[in-house]
Protein backbone atom coordinates (compact mmCIF):
# COMPACT_ATOMS: atom_id res chain seq x y z
CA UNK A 1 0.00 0.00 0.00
CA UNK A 2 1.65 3.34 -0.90
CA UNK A 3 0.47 6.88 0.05
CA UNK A 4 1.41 10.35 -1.81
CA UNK A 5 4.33 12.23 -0.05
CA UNK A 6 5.34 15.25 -1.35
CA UNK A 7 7.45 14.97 -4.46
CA UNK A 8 6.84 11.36 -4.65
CA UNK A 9 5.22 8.02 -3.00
CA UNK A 10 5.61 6.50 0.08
CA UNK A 11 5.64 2.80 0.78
CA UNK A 12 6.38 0.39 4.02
CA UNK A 13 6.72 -3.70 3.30
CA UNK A 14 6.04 -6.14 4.38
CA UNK A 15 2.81 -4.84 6.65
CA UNK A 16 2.82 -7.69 8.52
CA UNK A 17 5.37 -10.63 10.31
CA UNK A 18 6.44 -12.30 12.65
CA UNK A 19 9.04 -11.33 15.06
CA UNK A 20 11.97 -10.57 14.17
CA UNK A 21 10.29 -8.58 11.16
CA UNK A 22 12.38 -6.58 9.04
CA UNK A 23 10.57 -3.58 7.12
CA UNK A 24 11.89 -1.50 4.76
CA UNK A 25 10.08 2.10 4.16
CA UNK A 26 10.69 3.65 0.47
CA UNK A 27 9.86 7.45 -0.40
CA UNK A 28 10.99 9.75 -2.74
CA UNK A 29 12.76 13.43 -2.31
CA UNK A 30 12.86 16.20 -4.82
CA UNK A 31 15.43 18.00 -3.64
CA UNK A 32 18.50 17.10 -0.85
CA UNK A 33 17.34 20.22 1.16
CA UNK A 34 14.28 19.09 2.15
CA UNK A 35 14.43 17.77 5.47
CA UNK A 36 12.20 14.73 6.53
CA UNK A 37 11.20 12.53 9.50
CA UNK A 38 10.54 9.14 9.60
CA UNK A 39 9.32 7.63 12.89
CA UNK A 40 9.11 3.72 13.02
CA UNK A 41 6.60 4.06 15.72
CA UNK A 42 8.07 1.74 18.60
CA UNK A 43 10.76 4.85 19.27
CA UNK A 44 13.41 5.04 17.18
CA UNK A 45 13.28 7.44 14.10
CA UNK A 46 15.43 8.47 10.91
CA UNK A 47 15.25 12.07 10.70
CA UNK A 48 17.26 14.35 8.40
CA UNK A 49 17.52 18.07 9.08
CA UNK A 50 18.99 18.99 5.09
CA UNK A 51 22.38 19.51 4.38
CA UNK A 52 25.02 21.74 6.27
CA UNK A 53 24.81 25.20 5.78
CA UNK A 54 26.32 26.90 2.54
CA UNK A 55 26.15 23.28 0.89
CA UNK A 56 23.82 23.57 -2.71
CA UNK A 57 21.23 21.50 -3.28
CA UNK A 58 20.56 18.97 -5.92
CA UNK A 59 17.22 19.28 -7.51
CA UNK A 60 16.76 15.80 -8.43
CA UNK A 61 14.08 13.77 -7.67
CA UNK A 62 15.66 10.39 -5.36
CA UNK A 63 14.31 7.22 -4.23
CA UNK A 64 14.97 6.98 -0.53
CA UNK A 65 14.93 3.65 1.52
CA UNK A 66 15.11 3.03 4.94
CA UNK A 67 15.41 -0.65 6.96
CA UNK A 68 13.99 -1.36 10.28
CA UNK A 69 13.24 -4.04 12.50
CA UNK A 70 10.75 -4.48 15.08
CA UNK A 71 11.94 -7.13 17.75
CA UNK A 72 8.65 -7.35 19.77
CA UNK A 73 5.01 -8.25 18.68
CA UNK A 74 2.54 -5.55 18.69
CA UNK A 75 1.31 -2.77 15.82
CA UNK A 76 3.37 0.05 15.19
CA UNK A 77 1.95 3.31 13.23
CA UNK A 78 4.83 4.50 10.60
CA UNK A 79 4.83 8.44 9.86
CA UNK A 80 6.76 9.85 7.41
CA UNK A 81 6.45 13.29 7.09
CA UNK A 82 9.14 15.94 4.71
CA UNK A 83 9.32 19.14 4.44
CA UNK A 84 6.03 21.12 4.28
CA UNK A 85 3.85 18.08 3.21
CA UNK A 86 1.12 16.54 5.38
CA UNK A 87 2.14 13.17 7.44
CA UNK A 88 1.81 10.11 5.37
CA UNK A 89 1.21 6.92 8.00
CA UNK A 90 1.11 2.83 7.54
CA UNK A 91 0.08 0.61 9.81
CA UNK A 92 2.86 -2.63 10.76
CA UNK A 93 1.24 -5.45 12.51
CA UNK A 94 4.70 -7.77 14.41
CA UNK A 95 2.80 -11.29 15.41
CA UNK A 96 4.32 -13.44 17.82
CA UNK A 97 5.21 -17.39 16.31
CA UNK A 98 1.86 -18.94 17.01
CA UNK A 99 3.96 -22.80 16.50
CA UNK A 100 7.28 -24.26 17.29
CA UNK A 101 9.91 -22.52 14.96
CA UNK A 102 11.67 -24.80 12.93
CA UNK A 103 15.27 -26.17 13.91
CA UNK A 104 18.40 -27.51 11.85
CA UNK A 105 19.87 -30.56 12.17
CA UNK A 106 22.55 -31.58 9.65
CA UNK A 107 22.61 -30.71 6.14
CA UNK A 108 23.93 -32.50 3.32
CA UNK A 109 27.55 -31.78 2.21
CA UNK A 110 28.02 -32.30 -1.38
CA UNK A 111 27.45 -29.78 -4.21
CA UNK A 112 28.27 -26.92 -1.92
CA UNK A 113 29.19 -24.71 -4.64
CA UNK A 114 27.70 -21.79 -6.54
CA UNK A 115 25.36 -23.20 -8.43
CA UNK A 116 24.91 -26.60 -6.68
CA UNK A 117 22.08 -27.59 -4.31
CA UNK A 118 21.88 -28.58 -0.92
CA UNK A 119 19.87 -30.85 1.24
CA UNK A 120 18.76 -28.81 4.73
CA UNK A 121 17.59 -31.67 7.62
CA UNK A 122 15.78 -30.85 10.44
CA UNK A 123 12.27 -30.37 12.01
CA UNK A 124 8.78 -27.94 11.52
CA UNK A 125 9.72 -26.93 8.43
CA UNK A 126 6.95 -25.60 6.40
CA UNK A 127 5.78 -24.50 2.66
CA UNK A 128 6.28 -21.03 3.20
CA UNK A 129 10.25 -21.32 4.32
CA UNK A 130 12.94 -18.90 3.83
CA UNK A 131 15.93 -19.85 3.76
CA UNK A 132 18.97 -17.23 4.67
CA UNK A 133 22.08 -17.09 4.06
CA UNK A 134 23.73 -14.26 6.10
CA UNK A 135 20.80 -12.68 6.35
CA UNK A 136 19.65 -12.92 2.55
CA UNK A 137 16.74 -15.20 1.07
CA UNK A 138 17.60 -17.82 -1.56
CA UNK A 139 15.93 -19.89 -3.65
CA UNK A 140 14.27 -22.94 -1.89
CA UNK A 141 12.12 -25.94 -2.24
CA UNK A 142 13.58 -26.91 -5.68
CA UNK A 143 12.32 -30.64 -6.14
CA UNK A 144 10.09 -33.16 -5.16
CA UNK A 145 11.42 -34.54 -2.22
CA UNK A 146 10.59 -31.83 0.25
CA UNK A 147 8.86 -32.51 3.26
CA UNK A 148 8.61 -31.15 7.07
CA UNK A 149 12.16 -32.54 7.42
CA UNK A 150 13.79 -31.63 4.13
CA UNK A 151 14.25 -28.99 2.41
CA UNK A 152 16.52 -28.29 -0.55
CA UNK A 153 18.61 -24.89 -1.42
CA UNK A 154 19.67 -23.90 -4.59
CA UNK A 155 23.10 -21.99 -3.84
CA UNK A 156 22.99 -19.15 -6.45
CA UNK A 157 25.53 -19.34 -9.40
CA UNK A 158 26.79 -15.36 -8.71
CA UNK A 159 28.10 -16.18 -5.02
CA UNK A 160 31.92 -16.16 -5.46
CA UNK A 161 33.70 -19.26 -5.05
CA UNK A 162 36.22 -20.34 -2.77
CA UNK A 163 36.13 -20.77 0.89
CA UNK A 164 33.04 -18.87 2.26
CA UNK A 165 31.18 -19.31 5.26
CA UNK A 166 27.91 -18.19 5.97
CA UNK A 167 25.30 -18.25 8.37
CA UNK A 168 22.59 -20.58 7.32
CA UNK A 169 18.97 -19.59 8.95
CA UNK A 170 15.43 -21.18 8.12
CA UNK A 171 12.31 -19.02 8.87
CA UNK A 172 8.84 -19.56 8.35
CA UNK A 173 5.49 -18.33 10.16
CA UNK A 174 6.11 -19.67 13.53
CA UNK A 175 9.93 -18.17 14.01
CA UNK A 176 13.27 -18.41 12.80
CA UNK A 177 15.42 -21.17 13.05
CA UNK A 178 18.56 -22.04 14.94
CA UNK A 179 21.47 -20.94 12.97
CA UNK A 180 24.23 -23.41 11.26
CA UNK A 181 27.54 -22.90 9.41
CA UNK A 182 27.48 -23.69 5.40
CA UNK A 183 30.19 -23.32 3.75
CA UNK A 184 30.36 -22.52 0.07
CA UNK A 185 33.67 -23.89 -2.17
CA UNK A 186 34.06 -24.16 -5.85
CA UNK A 187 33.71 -27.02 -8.16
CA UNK A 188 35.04 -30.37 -6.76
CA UNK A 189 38.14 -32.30 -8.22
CA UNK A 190 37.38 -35.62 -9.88
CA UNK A 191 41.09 -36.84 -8.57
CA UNK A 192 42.16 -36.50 -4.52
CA UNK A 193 44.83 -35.66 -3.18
CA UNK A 194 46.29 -38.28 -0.47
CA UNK A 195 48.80 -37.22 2.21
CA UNK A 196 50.81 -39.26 4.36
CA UNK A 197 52.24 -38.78 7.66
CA UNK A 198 54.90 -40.80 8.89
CA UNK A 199 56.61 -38.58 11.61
CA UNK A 200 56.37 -34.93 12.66
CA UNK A 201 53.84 -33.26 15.00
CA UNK A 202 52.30 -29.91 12.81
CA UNK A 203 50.42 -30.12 9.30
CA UNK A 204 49.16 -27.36 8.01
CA UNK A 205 45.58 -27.36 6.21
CA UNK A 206 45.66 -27.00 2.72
CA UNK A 207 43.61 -23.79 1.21
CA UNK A 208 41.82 -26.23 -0.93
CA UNK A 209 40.69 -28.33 1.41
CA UNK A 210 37.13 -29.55 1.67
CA UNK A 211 35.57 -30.77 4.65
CA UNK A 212 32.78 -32.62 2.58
CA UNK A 213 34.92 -35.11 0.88
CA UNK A 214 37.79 -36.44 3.01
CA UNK A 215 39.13 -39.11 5.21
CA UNK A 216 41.50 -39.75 7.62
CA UNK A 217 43.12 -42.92 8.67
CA UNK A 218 45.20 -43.74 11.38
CA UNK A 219 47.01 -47.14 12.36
CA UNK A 220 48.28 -47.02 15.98
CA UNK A 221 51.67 -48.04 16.82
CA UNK A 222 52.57 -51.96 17.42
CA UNK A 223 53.70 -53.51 20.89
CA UNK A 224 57.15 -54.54 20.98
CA UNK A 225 57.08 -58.90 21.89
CA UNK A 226 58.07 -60.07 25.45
CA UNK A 227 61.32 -61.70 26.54
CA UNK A 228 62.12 -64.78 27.53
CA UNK A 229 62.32 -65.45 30.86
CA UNK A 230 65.48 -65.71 33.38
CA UNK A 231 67.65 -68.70 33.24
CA UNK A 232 67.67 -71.09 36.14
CA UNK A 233 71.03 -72.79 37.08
CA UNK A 234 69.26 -76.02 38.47
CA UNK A 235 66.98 -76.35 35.08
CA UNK A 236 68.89 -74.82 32.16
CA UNK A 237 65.82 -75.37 30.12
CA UNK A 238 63.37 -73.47 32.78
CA UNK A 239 63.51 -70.23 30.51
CA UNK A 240 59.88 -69.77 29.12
CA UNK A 241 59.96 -67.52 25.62
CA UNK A 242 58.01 -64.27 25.51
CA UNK A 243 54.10 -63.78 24.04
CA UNK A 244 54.24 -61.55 20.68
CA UNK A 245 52.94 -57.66 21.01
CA UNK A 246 49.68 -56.49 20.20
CA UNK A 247 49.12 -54.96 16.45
CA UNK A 248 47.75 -51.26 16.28
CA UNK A 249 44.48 -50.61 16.16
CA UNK A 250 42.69 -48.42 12.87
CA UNK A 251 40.63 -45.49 12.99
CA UNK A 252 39.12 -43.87 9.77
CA UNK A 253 37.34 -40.40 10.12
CA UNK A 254 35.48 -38.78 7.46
CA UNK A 255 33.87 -35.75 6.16
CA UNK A 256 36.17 -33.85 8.86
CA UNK A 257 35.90 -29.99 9.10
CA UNK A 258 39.07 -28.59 8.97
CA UNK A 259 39.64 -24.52 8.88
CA UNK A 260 42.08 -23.90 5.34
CA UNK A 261 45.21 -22.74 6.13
CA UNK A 262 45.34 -23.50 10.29
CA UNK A 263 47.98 -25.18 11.58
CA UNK A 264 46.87 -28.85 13.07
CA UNK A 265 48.44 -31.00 15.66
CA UNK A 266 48.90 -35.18 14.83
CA UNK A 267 50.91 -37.92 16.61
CA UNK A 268 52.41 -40.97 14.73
CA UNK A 269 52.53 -43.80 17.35
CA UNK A 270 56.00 -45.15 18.03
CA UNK A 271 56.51 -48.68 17.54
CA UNK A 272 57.20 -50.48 21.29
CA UNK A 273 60.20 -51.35 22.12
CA UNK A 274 61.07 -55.48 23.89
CA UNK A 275 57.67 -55.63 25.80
CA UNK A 276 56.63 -52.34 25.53
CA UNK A 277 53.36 -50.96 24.67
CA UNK A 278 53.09 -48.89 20.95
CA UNK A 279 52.00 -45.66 21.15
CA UNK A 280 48.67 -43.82 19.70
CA UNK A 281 47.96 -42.48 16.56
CA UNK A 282 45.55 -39.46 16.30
CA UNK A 283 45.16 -35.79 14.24
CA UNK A 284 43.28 -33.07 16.35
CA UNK A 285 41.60 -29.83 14.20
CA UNK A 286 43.69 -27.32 16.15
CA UNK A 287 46.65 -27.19 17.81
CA UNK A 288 45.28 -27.01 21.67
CA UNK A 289 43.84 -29.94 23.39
CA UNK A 290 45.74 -32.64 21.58
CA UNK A 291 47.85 -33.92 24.22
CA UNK A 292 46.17 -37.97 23.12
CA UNK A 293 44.11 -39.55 22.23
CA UNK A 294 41.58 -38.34 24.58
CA UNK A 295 42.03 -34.95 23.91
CA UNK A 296 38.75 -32.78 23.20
CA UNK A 297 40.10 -31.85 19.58
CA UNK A 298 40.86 -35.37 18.19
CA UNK A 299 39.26 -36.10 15.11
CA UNK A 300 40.77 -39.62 14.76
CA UNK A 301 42.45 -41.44 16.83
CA UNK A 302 43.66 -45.21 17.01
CA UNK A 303 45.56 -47.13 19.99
CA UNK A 304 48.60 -48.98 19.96
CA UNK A 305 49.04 -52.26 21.00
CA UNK A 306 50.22 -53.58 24.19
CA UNK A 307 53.34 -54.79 24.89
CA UNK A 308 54.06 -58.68 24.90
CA UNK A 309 54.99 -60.50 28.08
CA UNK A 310 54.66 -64.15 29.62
CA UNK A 311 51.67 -63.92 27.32
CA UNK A 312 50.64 -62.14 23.95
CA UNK A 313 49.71 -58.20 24.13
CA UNK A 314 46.35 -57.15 23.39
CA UNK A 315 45.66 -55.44 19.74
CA UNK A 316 44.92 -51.67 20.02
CA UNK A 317 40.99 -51.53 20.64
CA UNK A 318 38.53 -50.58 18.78
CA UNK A 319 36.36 -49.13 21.39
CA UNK A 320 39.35 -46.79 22.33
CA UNK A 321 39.66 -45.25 19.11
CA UNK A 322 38.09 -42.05 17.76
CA UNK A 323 36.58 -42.00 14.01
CA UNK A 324 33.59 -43.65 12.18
CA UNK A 325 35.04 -46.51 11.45
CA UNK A 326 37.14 -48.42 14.04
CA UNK A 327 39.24 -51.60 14.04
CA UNK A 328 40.90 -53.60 16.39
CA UNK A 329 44.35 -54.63 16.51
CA UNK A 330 45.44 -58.58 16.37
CA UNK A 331 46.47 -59.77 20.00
CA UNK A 332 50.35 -61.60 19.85
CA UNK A 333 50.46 -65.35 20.02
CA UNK A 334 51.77 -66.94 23.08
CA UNK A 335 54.80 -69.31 23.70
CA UNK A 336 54.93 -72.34 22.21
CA UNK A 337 56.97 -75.31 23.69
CA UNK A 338 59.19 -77.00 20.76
CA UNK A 339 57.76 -74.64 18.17
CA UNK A 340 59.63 -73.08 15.30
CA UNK A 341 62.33 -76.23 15.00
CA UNK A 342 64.01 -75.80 18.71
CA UNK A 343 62.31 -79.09 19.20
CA UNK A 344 62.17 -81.07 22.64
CA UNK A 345 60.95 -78.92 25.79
CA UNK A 346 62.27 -75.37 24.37
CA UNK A 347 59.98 -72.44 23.70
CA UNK A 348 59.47 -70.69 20.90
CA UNK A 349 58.11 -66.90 21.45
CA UNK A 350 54.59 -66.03 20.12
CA UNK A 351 53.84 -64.28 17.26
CA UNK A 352 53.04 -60.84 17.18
CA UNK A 353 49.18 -59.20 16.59
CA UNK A 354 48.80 -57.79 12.94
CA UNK A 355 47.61 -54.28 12.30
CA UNK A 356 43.94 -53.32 12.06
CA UNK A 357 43.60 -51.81 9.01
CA UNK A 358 40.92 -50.71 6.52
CA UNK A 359 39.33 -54.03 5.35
CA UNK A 360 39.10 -56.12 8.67
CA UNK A 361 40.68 -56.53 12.32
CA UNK A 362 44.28 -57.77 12.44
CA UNK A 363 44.86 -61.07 12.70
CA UNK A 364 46.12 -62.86 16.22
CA UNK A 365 49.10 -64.00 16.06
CA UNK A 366 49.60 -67.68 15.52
CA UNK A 367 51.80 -69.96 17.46
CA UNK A 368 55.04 -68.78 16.56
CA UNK A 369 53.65 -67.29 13.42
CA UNK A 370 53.25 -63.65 13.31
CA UNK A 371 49.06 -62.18 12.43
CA UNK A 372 48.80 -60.22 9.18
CA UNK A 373 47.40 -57.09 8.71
CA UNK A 374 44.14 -55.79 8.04
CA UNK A 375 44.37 -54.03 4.65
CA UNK A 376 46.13 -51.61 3.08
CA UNK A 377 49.23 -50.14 5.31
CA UNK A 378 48.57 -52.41 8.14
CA UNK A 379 51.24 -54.16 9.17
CA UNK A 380 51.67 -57.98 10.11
CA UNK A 381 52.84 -59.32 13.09
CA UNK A 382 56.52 -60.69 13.50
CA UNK A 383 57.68 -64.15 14.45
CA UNK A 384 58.09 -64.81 17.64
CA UNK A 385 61.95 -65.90 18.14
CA UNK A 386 62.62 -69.93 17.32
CA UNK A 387 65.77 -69.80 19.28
CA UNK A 388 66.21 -66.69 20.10
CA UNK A 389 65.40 -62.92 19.72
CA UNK A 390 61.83 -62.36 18.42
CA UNK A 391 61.21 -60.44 15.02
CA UNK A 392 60.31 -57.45 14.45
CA UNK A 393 57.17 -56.38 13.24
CA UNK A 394 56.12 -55.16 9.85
CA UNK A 395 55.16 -51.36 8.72
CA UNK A 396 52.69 -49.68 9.66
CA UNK A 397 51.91 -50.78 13.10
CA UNK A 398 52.33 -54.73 13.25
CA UNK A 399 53.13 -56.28 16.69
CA UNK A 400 56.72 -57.74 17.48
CA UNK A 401 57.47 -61.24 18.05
CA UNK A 402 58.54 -62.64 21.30
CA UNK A 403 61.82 -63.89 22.51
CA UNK A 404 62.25 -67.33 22.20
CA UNK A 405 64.48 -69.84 24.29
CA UNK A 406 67.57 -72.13 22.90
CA UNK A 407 70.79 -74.03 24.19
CA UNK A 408 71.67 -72.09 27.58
CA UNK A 409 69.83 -69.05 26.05
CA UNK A 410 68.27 -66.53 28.09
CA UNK A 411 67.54 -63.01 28.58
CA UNK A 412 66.80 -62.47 24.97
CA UNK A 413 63.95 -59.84 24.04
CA UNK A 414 61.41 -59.63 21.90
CA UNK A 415 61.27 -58.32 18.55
CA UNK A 416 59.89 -54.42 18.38
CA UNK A 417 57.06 -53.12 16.81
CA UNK A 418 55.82 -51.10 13.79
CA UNK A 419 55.42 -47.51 14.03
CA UNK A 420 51.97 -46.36 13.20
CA UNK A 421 50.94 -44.09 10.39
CA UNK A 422 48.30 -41.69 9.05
CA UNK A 423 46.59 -41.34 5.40
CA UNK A 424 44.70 -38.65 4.72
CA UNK A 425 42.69 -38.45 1.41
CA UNK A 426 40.54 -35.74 -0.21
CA UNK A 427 39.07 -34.17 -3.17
CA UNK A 428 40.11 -30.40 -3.33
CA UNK A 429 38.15 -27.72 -4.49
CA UNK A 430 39.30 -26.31 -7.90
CA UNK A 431 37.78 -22.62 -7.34
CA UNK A 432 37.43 -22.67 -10.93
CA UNK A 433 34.40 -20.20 -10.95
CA UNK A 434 30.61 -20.61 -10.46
CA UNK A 435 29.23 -24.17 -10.80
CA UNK A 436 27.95 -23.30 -14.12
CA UNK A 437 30.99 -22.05 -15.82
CA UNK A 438 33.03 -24.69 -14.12
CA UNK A 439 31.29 -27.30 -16.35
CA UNK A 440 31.78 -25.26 -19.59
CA UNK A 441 35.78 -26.16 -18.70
CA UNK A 442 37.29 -28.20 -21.49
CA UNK A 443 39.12 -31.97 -19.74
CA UNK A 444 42.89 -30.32 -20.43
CA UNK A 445 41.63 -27.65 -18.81
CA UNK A 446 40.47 -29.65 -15.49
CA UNK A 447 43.15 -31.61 -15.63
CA UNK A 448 45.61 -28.70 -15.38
CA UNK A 449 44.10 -27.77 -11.92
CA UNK A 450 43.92 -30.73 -10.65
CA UNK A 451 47.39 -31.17 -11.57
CA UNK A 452 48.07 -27.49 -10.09
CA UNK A 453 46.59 -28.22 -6.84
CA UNK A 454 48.19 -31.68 -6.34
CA UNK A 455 51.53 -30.13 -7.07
CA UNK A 456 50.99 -27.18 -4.11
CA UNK A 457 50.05 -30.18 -1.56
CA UNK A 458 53.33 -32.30 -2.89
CA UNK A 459 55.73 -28.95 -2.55
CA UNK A 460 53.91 -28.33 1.51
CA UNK A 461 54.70 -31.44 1.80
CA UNK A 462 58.44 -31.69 0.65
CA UNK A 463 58.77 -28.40 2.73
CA UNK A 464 57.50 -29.84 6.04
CA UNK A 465 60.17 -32.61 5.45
CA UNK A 466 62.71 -30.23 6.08
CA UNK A 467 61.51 -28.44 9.11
């Protein structure tokens, strides 16, 4: 509804809301002398008095706006009133949310470029939703599939691309929503990038990193096997051999949002030493509060495996690690009396656990016979000893064999374990423009930034080496 003013019209929309309403009153002045006042009617105003004195006016006929908004229920009377011209008034009517206003769950995490569509979960949504990104409506509802639970966002193609984070809101008749974090990237490389960390404590997040497409995957250090035991003068053959060490455990986190560019702590479990328990594997998403695996900023974490002793070490458990998938480590084998061709009443030591690794558990370790690992990167157990010292065991985070016990032999140790190791995999964003013109790119032309990209992560890398 719009009312004459002056020189020109006067408008207020919406009329009507529900609280928080923003309003937005629109006018028009002939000339920047003529001094107006515009009272929102709850008791603030905008009021100009004209220009400073001696400054010339421009007679030119402007369209004015003005933004407020009302953050109680109630009706407010608008007056607008410039220079000699009678008051023009609108009425605003602020309702209070008559339902329960809706709420955000999760929200899907591919596609989050311009362009690209989203998938918003939650509760009380309704047909008449806005969704907001910092504040400013975007297309919704586009599809089928919406319901009171879903709804879908259409990321327009003009927002720049890149790392961008913005305040997601829903709002509908009965309130506004609680507010989440979306973050908007460019297009998504068809090829990832996979970084591995062997040793070191600081990595620092690549720019192109994106939290929507990633894992990591950590293999905890292996126990080191247990010695044999000490020799008795009455009964040379009293010495019992040592159990193998436990294999690390595996962790695998994914989807993990990491902040571009921060500086991240990790830990790359140490293999045990003779009967000594491997140490944990884990990468936090800051540098604070990563003092192990229990630490409040681990993202994924796996534990080593214990030590060997009179009897096998345990694997690294699953239900100590941190991630979405979790895998236990193989427990070591325990002595065996005339195993691994000593023959007669000597001991051979036990085999040590294999890693846990992506496809399965590790395997126990086997008599004498060290476990093998569970997949790619995991480690197998080592041998326990026949005679004599136990074997080591294999990379990344196998469990070492224990000591085993021979002519007047004793006092040996068991074989040490594998260090552990972390993998960490994802597709990087290309920031090659809106999602629209992204797809216009010719193959060499993707394949160049992929290649670009991989080549920044390989030179980090190289230059973290020598640190």
């Amino acid at each position: 509804m719009c009312q004459a003013a002056n020189n020109g019209i006067f408008s207020v929309a919406p009329l009507s809301g529900i609280v928080p309403l923003d309003v937005t009153a629109t006018f028009q002045n002939g000339s920047s002398c003529t001094p107006f006042t515009l009272t929102w009617g709850d008791g603030t105003n905008d009021n100009y008095s004209g220009p400073p004195t001696g400054t010339s006016c421009t007679q030119q006929t402007v369209t004015i706006t003005k933004t407020h908004t009302y953050s109680q229920a109630g009706t407010s009377t608008v007056s607008f009133q410039m220079g000699s011209a009678a008051t023009s008034t609108q009425i605003v009517t602020v309702l209070s949310a008559t339902g329960t206003a809706p709420t955000i769950t999760s929200q899907d995490t591919n596609d989050t470029y311009p362009g690209g569509t989203v998938h918003i979960h939650g509760t009380n949504f309704t047909a008449a939703n806005d969704i907001l990104l910092d504040g400013t409506a975007v297309q919704t509802n586009v599809g089928s599939t919406d319901n009171g639970t879903t709804l879908t966002l259409l990321i327009p193609a003009n927002y720049p691309t890149g790392d961008h984070n913005y305040t997601l809101t829903v709002r509908n008749a009965n309130g506004t929503s609680n507010a989440s974090n979306l973050r908007v990237g460019g297009q998504v490389a068809s090829t990832p990038i996979t970084i591995t960390l062997a040793n070191g404590t600081s990595w620092a997040v690549p720019t192109n990193w994106n939290p929507s497409k990633n894992t990591i995957e950590v293999i905890g250090g292996g126990g080191g096997g247990g010695g044999n035991a000490t020799y008795v003068p009455s009964d040379y053959k009293s010495p019992d051999g040592g159990g193998g060490g436990g294999g690390g455990g595996y962790s695998l986190a994914s989807n993990v949002g990491l902040t571009p560019g921060s500086a991240v702590s990790y830990s790359v479990g140490s293999g045990g030493g003779a009967a000594v328990a491997g140490g944990d594997t884990y990468v936090c998403n800051s540098s604070s509060n990563c003092s192990g695996i229990t630490g409040s900023a681990v993202v994924s974490g796996a534990k080593g495996g214990s030590g060997g002793s009179s009897a096998g070490g345990a694997g690294g458990a699953a239900a100590s690690g941190i991630g979405t998938t979790k895998r236990s480590g193989g427990t070591g084998g325990a002595p065996i009396v005339g195993g691994g061709g000593c023959g007669g009443s000597w001991v051979a030591g036990g085999g040590g656990g294999g890693a846990a690794g992506g496809s399965s558990d590790g395997s126990n370790g086997n008599g004498y016979l060290g476990g093998a690992g569970g997949g790619a990167n995991a480690g197998g157990g080592g041998n326990g000893g026949t005679c004599r010292f136990g074997g080591p065991g294999s990379n990344y985070g196998g469990g070492g064999g224990g000591a085993g016990t021979g002519a007047l032999l004793y006092g040996e140790v068991g074989g040490a374990g594998a260090p552990g190791y972390i993998v960490i995999t994802y597709y990087p964003y290309t920031q090659s423009g809106s999602g629209q013109a992204a797809n216009n790119q010719s193959p060499n032309q993707s394949r160049l930034a992929s290649a670009l990209v991989a080549l920044e992560s390989a030179l980090k890398i190289i230059l973290q080496l020598f640190q």
